[in-house]
C-alpha atoms as a PDB file:
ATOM      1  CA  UNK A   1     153.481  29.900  96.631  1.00  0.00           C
ATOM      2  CA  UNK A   2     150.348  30.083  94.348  1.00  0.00           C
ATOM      3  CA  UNK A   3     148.664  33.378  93.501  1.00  0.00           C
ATOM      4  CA  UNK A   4     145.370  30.572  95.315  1.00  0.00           C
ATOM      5  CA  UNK A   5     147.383  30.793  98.682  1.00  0.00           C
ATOM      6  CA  UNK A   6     148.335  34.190  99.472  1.00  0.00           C
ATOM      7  CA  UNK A   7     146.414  36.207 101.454  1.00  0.00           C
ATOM      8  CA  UNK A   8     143.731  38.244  99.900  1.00  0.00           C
ATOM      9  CA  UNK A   9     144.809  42.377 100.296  1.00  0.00           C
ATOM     10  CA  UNK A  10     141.221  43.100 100.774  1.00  0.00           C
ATOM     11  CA  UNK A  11     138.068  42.115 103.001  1.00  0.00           C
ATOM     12  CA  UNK A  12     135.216  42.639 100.025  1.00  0.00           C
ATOM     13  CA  UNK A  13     133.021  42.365 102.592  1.00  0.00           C
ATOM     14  CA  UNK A  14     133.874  45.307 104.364  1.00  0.00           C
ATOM     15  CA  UNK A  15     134.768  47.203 101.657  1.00  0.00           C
ATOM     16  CA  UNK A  16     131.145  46.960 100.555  1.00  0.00           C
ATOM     17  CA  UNK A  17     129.665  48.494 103.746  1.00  0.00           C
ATOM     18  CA  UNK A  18     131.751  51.191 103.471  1.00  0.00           C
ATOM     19  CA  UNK A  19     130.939  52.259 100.558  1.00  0.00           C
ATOM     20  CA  UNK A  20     127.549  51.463 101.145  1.00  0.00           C
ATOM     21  CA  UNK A  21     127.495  53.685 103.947  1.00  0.00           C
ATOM     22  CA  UNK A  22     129.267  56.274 101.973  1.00  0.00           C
ATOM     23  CA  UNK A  23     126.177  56.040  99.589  1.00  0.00           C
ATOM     24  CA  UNK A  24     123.474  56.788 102.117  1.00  0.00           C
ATOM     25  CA  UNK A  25     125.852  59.129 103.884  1.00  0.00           C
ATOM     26  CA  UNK A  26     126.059  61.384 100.920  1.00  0.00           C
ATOM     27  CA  UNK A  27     121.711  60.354 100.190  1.00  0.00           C
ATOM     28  CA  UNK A  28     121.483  62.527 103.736  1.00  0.00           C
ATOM     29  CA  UNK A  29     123.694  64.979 103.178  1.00  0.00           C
ATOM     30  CA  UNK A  30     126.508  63.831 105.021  1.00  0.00           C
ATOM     31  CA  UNK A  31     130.039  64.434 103.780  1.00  0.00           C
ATOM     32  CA  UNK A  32     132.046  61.375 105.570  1.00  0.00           C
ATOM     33  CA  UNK A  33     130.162  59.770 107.865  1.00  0.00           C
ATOM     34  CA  UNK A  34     133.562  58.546 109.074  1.00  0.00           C
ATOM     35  CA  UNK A  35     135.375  60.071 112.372  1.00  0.00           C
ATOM     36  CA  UNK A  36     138.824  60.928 111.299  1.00  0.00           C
ATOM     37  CA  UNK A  37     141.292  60.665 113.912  1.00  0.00           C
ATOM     38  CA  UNK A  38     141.743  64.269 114.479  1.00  0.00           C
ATOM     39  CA  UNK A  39     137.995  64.518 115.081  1.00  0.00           C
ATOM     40  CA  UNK A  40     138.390  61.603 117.835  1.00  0.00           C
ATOM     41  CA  UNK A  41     141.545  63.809 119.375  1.00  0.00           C
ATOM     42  CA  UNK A  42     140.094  67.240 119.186  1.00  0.00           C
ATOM     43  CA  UNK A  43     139.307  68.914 122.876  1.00  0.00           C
ATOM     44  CA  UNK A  44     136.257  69.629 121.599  1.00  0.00           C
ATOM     45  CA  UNK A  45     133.282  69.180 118.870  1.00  0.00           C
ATOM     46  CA  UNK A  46     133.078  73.132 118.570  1.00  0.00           C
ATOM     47  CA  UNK A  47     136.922  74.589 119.161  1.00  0.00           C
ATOM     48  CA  UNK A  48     137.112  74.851 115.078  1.00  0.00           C
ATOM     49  CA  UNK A  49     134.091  77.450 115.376  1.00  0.00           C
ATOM     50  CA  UNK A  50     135.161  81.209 116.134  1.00  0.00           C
ATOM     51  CA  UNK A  51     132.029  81.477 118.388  1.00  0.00           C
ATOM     52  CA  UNK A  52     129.317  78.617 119.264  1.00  0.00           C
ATOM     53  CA  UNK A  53     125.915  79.361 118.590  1.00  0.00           C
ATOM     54  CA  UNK A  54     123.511  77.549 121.722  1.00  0.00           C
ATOM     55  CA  UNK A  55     120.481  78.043 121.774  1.00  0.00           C
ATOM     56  CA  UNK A  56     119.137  77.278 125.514  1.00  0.00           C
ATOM     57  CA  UNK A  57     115.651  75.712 125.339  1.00  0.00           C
ATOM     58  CA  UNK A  58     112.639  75.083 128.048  1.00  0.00           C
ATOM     59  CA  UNK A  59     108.998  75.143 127.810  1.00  0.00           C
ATOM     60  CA  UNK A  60     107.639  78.784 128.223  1.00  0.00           C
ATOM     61  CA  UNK A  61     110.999  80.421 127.891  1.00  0.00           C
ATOM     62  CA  UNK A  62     110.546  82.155 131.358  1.00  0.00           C
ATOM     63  CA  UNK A  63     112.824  80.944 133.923  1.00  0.00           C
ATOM     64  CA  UNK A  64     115.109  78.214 132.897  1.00  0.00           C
ATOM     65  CA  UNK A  65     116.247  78.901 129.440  1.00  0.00           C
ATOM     66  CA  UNK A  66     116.575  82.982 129.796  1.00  0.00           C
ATOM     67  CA  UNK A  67     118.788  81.891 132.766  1.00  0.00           C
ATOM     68  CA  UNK A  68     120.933  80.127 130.545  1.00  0.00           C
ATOM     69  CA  UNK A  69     121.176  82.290 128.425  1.00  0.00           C
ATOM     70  CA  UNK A  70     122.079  85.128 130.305  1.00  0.00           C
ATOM     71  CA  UNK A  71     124.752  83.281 131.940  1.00  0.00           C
ATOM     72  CA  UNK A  72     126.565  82.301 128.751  1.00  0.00           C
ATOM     73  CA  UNK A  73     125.903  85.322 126.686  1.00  0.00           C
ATOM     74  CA  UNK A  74     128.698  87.411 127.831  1.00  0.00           C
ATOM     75  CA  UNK A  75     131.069  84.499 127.126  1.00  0.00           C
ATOM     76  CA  UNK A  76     133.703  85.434 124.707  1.00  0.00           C
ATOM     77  CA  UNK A  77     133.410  82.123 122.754  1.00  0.00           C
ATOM     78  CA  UNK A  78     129.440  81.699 123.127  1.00  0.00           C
ATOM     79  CA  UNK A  79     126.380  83.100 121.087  1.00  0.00           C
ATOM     80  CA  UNK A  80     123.394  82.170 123.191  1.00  0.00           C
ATOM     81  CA  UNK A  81     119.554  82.166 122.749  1.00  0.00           C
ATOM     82  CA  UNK A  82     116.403  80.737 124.086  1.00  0.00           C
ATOM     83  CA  UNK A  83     113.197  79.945 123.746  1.00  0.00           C
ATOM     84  CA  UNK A  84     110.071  77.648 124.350  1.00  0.00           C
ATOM     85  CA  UNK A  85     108.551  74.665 122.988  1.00  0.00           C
ATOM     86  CA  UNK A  86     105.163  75.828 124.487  1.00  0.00           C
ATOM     87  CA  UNK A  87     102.622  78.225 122.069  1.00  0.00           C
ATOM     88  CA  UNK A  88     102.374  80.419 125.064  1.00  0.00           C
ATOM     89  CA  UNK A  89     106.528  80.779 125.331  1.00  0.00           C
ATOM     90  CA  UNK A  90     107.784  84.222 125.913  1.00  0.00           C
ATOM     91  CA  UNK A  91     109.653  83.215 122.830  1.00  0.00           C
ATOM     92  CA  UNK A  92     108.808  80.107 120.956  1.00  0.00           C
ATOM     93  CA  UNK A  93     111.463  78.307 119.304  1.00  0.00           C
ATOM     94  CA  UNK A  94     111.113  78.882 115.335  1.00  0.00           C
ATOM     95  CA  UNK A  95     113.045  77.177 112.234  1.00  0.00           C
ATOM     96  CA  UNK A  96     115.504  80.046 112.183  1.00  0.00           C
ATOM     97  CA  UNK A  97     116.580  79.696 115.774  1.00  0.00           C
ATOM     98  CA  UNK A  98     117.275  75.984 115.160  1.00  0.00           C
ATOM     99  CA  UNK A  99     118.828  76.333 111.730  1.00  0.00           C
ATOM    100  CA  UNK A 100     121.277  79.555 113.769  1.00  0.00           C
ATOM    101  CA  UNK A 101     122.029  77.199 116.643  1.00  0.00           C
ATOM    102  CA  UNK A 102     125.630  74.864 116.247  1.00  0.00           C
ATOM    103  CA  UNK A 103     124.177  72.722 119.405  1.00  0.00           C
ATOM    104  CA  UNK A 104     121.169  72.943 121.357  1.00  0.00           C
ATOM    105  CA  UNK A 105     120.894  72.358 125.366  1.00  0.00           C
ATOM    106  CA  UNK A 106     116.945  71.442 126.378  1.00  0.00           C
ATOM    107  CA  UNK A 107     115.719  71.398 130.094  1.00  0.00           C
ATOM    108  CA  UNK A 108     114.448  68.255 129.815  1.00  0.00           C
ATOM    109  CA  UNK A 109     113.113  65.129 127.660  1.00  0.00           C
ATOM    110  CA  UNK A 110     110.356  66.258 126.484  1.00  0.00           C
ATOM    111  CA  UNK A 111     111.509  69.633 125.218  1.00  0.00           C
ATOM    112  CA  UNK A 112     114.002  67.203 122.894  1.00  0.00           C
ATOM    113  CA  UNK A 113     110.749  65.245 121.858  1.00  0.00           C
ATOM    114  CA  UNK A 114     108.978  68.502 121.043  1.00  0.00           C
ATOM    115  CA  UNK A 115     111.585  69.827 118.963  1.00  0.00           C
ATOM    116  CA  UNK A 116     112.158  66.563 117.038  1.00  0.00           C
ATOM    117  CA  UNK A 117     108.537  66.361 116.140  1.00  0.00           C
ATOM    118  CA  UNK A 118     108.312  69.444 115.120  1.00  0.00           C
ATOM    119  CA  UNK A 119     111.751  70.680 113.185  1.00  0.00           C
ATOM    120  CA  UNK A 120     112.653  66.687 112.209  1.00  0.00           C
ATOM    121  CA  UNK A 121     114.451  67.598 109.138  1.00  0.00           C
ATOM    122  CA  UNK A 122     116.211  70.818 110.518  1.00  0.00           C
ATOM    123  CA  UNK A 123     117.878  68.997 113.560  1.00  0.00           C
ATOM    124  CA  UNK A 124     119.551  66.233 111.402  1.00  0.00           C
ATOM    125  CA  UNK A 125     123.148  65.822 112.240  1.00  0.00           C
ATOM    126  CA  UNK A 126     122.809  68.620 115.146  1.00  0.00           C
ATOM    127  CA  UNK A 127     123.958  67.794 118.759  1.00  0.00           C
ATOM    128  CA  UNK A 128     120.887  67.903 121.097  1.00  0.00           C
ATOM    129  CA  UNK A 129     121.134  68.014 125.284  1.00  0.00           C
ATOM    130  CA  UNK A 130     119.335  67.038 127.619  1.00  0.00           C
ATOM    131  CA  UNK A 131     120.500  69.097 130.884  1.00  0.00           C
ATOM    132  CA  UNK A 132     117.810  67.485 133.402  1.00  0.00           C
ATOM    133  CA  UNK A 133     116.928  70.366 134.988  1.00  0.00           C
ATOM    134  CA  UNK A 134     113.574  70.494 136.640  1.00  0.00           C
ATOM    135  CA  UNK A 135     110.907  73.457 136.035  1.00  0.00           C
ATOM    136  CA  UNK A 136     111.266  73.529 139.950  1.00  0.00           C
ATOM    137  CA  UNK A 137     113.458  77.466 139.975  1.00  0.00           C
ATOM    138  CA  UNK A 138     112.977  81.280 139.275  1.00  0.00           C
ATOM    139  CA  UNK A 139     114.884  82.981 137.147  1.00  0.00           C
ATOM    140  CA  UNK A 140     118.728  83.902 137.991  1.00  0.00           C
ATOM    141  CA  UNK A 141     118.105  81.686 141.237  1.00  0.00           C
ATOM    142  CA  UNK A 142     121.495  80.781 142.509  1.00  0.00           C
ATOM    143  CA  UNK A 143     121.133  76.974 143.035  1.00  0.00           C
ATOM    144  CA  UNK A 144     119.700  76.973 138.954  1.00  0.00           C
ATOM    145  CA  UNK A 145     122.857  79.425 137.846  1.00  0.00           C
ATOM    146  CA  UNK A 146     124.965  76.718 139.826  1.00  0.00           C
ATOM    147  CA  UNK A 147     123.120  73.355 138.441  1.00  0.00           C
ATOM    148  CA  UNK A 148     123.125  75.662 134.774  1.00  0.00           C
ATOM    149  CA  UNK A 149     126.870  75.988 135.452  1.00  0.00           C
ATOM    150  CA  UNK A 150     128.053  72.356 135.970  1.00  0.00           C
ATOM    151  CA  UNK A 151     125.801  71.175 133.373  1.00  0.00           C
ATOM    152  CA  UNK A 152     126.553  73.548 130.474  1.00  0.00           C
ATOM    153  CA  UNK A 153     130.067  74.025 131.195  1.00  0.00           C
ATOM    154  CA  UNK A 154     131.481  70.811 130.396  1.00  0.00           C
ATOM    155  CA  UNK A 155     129.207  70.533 127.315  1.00  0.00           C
ATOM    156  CA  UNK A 156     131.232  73.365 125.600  1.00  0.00           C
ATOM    157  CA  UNK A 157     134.053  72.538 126.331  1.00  0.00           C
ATOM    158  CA  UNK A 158     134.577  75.832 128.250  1.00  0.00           C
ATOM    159  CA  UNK A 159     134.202  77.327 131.630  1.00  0.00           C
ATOM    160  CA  UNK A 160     131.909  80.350 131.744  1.00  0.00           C
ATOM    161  CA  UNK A 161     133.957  83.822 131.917  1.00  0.00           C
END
């Protein structure tokens, strides 16, 4: 056999988009943009923190998002805020709240489209939510703690304590 016909030990090809993606990986501040398999195995994205930092997040920060986050704040594995997206919020969402928060849960679509506009750079590489939860409840309502509860729940990982 010819050192022509054996097989070649590597695919160039791919081992140019690797490190290609390596290159813009570390360009954005990424460390490995590559899922090991422990990552793929592990329960869940946030059991390797002590405590998860949410941060719970509707438009006026009135009903929905204090709900949330009175539910999960007694949780022994949960740190959990809220706020608005709206300038009249009880408590509007600011660059520290989103640089503190590990993940963030929003009530709806447009509270994710808010945020992005507005803290772009901050929320790279941070897990974003979507809950679909309509503005349609009052705070501590029962049928929002119960939607709040099967929504959030499974999100973490964890059942609420």
């Amino acid at each position: 056999m010819s050192k022509d016909d054996s097989p070649k030990e590597k695919n160039w090809k791919k081992v140019y988009t690797r490190s290609e993606k390596m290159r813009r990986a570390k360009q954005l501040g990424i460390d490995d943009p590559i899922v090991s398999d422990a990552k793929l195995t592990q329960k869940s994205e946030f059991e390797h923190l002590e405590k998860i930092h949410v941060l719970f997040v509707c438009s006026r920060n009135q009903w929905r998002s204090p709900t949330a986050e009175r539910m999960w704040k007694g949780h022994p594995r949960v740190v959990a805020r809220s706020g608005g997206t709206s300038p009249n919020a009880r408590h509007a969402v600011s660059a520290a709240d989103v640089r503190w928060a590990h993940v963030i849960m929003v009530m709806e679509q447009k509270h994710k489209s808010r945020l992005v506009a507005e803290f772009t750079r901050l929320l790279q590489n941070k897990p974003i939510h979507v809950l679909d939860i309509p503005d349609e409840y009052q705070y501590m309502a029962p049928e929002l703690v119960e939607v709040l509860d099967q929504a959030v729940g499974p999100l973490l990982g964890e059942e609420r304590g």
